[in-house]
PDB file of N, CA and C in Angstrom:
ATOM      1  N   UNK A   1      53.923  -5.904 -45.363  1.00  0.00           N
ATOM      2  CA  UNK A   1      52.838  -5.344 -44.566  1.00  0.00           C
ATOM      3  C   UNK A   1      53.192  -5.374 -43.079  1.00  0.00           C
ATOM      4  N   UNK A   2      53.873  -6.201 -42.522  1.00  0.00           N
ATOM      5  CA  UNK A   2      54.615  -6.475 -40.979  1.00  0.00           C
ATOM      6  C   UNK A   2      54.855  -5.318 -40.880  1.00  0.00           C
ATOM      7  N   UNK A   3      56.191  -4.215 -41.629  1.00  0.00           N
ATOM      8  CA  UNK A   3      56.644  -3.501 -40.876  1.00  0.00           C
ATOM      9  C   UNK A   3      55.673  -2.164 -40.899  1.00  0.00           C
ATOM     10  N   UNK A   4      54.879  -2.278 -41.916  1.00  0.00           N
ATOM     11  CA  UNK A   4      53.752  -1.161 -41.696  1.00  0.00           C
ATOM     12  C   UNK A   4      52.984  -1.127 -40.242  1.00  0.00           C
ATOM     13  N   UNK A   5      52.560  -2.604 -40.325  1.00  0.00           N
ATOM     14  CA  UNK A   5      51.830  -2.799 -38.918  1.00  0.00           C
ATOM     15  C   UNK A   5      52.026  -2.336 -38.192  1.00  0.00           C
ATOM     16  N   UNK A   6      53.581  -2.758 -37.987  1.00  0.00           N
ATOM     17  CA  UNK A   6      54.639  -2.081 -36.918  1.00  0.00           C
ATOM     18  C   UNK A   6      54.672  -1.208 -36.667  1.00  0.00           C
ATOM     19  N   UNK A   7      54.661  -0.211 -37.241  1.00  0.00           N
ATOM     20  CA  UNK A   7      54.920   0.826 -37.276  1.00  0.00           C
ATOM     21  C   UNK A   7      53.711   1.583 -36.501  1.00  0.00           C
ATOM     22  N   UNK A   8      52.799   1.612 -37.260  1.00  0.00           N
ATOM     23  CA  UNK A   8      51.094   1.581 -37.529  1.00  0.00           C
ATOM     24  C   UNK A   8      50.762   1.642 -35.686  1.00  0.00           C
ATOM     25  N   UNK A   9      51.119   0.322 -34.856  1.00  0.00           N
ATOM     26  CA  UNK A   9      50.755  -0.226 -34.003  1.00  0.00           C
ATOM     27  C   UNK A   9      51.636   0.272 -32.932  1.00  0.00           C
ATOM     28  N   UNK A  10      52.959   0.908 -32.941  1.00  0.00           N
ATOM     29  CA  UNK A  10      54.222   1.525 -32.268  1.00  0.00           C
ATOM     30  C   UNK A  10      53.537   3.131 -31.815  1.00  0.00           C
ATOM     31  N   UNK A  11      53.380   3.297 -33.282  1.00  0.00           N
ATOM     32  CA  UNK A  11      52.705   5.078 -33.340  1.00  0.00           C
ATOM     33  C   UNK A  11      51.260   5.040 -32.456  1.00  0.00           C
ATOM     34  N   UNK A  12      50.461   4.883 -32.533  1.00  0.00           N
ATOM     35  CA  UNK A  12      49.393   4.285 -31.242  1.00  0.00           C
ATOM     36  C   UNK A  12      49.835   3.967 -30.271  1.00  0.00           C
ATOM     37  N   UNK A  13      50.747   3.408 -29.767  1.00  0.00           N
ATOM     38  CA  UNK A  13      50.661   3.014 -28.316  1.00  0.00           C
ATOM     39  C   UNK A  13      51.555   4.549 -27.662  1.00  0.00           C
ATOM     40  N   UNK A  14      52.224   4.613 -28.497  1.00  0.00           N
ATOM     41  CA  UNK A  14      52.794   5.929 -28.293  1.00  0.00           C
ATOM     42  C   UNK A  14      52.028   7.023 -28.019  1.00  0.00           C
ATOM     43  N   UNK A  15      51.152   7.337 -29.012  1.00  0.00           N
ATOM     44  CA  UNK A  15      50.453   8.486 -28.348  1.00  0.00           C
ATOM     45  C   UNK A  15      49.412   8.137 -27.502  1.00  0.00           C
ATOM     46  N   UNK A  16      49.327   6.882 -27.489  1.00  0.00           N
ATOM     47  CA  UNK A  16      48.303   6.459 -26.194  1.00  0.00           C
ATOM     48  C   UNK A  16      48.694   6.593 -24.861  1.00  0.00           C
ATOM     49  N   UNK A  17      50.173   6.990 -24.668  1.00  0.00           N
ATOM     50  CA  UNK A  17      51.520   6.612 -23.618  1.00  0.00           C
ATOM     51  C   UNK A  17      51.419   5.176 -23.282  1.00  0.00           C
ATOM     52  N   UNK A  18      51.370   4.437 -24.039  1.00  0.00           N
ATOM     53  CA  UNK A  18      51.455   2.991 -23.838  1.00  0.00           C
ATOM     54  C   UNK A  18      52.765   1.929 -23.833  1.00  0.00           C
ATOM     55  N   UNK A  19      53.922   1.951 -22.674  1.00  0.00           N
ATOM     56  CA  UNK A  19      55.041   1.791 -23.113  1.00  0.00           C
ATOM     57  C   UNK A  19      55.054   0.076 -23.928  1.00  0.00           C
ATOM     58  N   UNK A  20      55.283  -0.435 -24.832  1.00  0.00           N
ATOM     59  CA  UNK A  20      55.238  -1.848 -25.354  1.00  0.00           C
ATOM     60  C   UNK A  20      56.297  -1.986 -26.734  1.00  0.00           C
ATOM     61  N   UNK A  21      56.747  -3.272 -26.020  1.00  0.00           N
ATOM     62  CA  UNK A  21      57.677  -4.020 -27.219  1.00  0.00           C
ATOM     63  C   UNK A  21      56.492  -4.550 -28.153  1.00  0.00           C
ATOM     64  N   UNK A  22      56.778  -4.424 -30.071  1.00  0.00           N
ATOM     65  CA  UNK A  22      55.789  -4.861 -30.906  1.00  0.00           C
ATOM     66  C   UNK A  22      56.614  -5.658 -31.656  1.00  0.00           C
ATOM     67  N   UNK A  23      56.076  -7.345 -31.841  1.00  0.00           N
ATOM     68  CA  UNK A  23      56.996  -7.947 -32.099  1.00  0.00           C
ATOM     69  C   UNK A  23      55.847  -8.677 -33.532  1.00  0.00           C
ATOM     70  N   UNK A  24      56.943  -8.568 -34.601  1.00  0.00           N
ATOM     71  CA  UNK A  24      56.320  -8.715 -35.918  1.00  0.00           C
ATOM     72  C   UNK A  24      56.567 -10.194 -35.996  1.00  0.00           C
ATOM     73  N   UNK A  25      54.835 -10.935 -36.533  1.00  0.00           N
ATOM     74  CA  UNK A  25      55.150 -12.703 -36.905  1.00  0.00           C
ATOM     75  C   UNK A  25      53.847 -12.996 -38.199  1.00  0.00           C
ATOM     76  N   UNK A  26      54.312 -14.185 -38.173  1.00  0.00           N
ATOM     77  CA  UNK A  26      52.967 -14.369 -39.551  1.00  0.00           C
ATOM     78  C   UNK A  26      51.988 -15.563 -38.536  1.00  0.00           C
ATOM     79  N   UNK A  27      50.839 -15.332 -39.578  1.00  0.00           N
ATOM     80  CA  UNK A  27      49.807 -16.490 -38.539  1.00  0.00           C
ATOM     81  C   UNK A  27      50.266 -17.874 -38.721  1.00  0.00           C
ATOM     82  N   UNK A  28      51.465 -18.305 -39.395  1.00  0.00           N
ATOM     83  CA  UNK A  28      52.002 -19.771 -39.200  1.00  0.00           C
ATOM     84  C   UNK A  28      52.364 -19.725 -37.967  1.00  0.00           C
ATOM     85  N   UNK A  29      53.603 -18.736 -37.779  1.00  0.00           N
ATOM     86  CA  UNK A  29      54.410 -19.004 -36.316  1.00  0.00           C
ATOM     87  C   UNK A  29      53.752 -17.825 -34.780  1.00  0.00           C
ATOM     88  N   UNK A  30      52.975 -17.366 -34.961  1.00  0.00           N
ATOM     89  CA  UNK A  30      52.251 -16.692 -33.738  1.00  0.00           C
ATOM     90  C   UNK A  30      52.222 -17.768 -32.469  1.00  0.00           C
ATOM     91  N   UNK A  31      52.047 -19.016 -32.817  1.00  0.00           N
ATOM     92  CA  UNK A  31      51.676 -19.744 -31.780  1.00  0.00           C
ATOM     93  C   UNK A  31      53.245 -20.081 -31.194  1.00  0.00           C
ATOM     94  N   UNK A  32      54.205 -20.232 -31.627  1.00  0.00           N
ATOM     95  CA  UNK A  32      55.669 -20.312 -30.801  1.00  0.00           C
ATOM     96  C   UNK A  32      55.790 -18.858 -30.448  1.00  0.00           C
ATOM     97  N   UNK A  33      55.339 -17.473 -30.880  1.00  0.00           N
ATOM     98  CA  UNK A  33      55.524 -16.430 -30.234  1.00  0.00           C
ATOM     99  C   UNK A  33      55.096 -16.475 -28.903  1.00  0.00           C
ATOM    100  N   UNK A  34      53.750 -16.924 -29.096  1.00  0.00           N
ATOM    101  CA  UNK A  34      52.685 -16.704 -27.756  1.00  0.00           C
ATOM    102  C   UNK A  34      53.398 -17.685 -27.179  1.00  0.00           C
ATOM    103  N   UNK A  35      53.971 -18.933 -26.671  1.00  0.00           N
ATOM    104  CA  UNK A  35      54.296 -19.518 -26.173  1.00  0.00           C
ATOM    105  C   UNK A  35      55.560 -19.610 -25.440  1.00  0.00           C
ATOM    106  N   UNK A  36      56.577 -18.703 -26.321  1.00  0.00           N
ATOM    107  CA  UNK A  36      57.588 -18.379 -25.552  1.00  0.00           C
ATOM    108  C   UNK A  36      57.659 -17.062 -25.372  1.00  0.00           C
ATOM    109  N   UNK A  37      57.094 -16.387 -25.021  1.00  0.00           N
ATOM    110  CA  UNK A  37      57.255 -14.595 -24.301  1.00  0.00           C
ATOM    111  C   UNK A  37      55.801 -14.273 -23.875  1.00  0.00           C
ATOM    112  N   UNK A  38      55.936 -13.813 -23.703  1.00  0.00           N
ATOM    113  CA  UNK A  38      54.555 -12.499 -22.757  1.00  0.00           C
ATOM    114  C   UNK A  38      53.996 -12.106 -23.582  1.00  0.00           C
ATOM    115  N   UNK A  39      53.091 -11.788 -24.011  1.00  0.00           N
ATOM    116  CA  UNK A  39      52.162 -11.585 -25.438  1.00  0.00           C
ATOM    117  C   UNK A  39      50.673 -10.933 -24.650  1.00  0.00           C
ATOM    118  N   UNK A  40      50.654  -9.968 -24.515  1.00  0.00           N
ATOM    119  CA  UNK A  40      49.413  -9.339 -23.839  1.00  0.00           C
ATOM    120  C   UNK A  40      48.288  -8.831 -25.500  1.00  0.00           C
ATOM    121  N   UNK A  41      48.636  -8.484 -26.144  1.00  0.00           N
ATOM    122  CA  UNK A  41      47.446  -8.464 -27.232  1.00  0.00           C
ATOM    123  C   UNK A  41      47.876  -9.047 -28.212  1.00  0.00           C
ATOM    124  N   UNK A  42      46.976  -9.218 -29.310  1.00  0.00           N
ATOM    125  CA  UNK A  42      47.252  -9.971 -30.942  1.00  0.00           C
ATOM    126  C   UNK A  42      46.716  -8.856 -31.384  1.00  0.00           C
ATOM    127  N   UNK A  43      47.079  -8.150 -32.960  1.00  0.00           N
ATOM    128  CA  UNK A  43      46.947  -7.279 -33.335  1.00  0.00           C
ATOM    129  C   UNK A  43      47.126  -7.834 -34.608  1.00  0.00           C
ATOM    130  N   UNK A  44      46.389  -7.908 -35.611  1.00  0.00           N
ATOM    131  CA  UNK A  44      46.122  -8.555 -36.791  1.00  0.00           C
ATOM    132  C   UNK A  44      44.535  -8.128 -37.410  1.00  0.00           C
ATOM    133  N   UNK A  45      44.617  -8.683 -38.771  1.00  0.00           N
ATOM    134  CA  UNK A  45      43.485  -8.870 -39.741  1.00  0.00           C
ATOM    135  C   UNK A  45      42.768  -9.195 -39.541  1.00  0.00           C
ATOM    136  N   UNK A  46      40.813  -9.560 -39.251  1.00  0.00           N
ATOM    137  CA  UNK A  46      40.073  -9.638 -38.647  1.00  0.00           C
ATOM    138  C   UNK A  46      39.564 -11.454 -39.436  1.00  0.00           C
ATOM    139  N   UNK A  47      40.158 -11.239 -41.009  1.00  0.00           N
ATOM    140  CA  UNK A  47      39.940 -12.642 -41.184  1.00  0.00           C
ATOM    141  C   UNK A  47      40.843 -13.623 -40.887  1.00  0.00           C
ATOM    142  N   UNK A  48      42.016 -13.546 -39.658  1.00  0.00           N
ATOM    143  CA  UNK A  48      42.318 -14.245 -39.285  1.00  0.00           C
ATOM    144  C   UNK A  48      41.624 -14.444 -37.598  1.00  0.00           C
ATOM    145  N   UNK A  49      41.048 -14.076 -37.314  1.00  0.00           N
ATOM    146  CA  UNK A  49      40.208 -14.092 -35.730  1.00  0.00           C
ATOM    147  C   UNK A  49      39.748 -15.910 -35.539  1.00  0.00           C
ATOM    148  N   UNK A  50      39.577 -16.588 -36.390  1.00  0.00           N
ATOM    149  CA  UNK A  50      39.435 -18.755 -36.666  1.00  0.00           C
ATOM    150  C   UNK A  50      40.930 -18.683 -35.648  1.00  0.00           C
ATOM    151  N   UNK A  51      41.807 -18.151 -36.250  1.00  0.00           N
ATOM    152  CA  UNK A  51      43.080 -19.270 -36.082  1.00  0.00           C
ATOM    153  C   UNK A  51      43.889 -18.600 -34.438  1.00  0.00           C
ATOM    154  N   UNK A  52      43.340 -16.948 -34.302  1.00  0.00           N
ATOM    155  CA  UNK A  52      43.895 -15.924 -33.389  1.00  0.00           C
ATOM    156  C   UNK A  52      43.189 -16.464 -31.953  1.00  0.00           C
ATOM    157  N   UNK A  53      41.938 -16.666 -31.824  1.00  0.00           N
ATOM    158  CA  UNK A  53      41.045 -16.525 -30.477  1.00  0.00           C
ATOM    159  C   UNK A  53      41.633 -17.696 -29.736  1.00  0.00           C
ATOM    160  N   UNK A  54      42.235 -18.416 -30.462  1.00  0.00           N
ATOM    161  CA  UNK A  54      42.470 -19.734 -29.562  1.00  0.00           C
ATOM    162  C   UNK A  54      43.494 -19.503 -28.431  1.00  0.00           C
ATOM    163  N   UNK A  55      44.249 -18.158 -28.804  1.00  0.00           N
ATOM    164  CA  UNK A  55      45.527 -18.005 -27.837  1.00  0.00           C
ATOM    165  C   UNK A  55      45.096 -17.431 -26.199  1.00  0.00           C
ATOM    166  N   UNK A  56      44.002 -16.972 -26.120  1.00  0.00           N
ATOM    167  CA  UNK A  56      43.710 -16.500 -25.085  1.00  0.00           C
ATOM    168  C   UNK A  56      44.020 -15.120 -24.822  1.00  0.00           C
ATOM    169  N   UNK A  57      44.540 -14.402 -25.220  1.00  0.00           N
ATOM    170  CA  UNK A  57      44.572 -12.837 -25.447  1.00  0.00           C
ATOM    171  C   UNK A  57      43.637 -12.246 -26.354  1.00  0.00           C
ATOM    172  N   UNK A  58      43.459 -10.825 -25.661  1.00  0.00           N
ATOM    173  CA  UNK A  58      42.512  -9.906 -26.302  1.00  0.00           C
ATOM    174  C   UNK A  58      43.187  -9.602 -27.926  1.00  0.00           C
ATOM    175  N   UNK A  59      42.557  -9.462 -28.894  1.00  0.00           N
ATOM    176  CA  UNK A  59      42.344  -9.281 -29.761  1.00  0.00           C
ATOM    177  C   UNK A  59      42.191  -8.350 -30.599  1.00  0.00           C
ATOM    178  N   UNK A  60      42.831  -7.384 -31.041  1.00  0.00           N
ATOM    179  CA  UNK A  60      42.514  -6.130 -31.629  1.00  0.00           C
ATOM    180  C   UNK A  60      42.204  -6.559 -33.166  1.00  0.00           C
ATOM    181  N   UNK A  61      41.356  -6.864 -33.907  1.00  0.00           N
ATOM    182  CA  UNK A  61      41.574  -7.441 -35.146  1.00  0.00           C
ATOM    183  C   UNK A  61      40.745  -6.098 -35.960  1.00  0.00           C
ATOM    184  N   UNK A  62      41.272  -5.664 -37.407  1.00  0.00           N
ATOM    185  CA  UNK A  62      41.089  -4.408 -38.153  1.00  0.00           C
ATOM    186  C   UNK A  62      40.824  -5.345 -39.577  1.00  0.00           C
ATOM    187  N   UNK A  63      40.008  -4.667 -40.052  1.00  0.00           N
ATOM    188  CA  UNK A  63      39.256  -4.788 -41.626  1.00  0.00           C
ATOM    189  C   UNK A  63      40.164  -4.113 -42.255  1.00  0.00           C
ATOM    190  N   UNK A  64      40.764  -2.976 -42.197  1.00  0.00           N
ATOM    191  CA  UNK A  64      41.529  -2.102 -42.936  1.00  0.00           C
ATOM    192  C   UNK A  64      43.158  -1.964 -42.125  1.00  0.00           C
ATOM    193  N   UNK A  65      44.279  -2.668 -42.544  1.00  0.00           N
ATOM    194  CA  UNK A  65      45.534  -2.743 -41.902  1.00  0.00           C
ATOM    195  C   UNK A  65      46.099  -1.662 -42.091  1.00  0.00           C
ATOM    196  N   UNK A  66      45.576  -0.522 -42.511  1.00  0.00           N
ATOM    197  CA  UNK A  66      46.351   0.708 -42.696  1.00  0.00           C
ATOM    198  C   UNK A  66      45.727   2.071 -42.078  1.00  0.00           C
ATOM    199  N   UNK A  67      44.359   1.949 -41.895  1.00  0.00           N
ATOM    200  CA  UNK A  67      43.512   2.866 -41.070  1.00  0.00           C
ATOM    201  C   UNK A  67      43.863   3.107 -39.563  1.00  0.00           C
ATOM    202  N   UNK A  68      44.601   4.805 -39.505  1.00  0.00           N
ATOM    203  CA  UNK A  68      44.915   3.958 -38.175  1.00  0.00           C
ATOM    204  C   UNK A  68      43.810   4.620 -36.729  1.00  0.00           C
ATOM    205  N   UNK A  69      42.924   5.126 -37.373  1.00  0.00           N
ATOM    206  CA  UNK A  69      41.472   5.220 -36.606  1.00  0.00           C
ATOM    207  C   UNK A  69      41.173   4.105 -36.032  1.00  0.00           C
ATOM    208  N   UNK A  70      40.920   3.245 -37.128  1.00  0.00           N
ATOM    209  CA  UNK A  70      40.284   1.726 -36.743  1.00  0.00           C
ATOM    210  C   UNK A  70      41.134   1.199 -35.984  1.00  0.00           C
ATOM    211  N   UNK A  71      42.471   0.934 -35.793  1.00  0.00           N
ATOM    212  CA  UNK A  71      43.263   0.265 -35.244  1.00  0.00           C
ATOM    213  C   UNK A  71      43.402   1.040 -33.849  1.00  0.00           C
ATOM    214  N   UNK A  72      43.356   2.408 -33.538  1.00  0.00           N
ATOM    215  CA  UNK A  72      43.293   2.708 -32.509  1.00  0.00           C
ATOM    216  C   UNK A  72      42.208   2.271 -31.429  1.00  0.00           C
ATOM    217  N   UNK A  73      40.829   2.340 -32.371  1.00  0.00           N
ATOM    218  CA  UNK A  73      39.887   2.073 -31.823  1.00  0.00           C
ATOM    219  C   UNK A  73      40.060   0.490 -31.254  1.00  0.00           C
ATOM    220  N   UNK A  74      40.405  -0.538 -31.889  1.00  0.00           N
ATOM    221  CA  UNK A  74      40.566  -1.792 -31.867  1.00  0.00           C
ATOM    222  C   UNK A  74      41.293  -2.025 -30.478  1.00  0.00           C
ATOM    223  N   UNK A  75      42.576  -1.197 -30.851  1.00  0.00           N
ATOM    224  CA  UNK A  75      43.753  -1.810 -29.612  1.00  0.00           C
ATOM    225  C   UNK A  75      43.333  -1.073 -28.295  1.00  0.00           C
ATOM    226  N   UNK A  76      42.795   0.092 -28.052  1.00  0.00           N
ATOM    227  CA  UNK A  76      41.898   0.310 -26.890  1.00  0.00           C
ATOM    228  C   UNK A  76      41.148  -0.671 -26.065  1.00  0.00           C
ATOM    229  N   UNK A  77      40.055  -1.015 -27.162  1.00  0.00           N
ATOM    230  CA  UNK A  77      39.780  -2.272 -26.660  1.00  0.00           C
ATOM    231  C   UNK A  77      40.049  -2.836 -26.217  1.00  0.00           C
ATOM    232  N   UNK A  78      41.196  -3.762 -27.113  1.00  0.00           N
ATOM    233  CA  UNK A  78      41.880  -4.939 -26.258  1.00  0.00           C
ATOM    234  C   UNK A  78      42.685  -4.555 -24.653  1.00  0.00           C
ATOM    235  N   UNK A  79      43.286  -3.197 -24.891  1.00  0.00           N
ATOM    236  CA  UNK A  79      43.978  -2.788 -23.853  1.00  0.00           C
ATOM    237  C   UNK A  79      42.721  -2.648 -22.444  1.00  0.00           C
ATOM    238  N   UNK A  80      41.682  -2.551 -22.822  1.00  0.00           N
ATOM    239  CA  UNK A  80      40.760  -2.330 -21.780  1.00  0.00           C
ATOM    240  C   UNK A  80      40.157  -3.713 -21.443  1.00  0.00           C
ATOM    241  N   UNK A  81      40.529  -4.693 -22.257  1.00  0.00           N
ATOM    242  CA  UNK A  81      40.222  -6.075 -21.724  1.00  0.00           C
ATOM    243  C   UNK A  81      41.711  -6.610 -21.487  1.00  0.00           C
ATOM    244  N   UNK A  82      42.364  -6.200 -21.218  1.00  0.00           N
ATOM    245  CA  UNK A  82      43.842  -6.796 -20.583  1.00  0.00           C
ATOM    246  C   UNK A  82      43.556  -6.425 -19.230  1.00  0.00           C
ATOM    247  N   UNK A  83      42.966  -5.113 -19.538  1.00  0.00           N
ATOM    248  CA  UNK A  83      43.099  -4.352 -17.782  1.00  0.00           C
ATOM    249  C   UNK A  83      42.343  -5.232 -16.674  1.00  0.00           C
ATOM    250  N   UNK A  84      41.151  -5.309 -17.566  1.00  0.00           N
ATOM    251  CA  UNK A  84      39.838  -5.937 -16.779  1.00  0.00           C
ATOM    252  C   UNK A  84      40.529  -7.827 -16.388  1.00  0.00           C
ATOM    253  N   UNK A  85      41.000  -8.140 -16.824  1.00  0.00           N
ATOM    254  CA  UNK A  85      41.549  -9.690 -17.137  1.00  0.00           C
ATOM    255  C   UNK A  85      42.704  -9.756 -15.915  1.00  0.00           C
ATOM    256  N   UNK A  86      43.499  -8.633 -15.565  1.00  0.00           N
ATOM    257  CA  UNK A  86      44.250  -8.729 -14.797  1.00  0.00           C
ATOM    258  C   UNK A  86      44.259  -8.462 -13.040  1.00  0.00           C
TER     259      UNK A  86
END
């Protein structure tokens, strides 16, 4: 499912003109991601949002990991609370 995401989440920022590196992890190791690199959104499953909010980045979290309506709609969001945050 990672590289779908990937993919999923690449194709959106793209036609959003959003230039961004998308770097694929599982919710064990997210927290050494966020900790060693720059991590401006989390982009994940919405029933992981318990273990995600703690990192301090906006949040794009989707009910459906393959919809990519919803996920557009989602990562907007977050991208519009990065903006506001900075």
């Amino acid at each position: 499912m990672g590289l779908i995401m990937k993919i999923l989440v690449e194709n959106i920022l793209k036609e959003e003109g959003t230039d961004a590196e998308v770097a694929v992890t599982n919710a064990t190791d997210i927290g050494g991601l966020v900790a060693s690199s720059k991590v401006d959104i989390i982009v994940s499953h919405s029933e992981l949002e318990g273990r995600l909010c703690r990192y301090g980045v906006p949040l794009a979290l989707l009910d459906n990991l393959v919809d990519k309506e919803e996920a557009r709609k989602r990562i907007r969001r977050a991208l519009e609370q990065l903006k506001k945050a900075q």
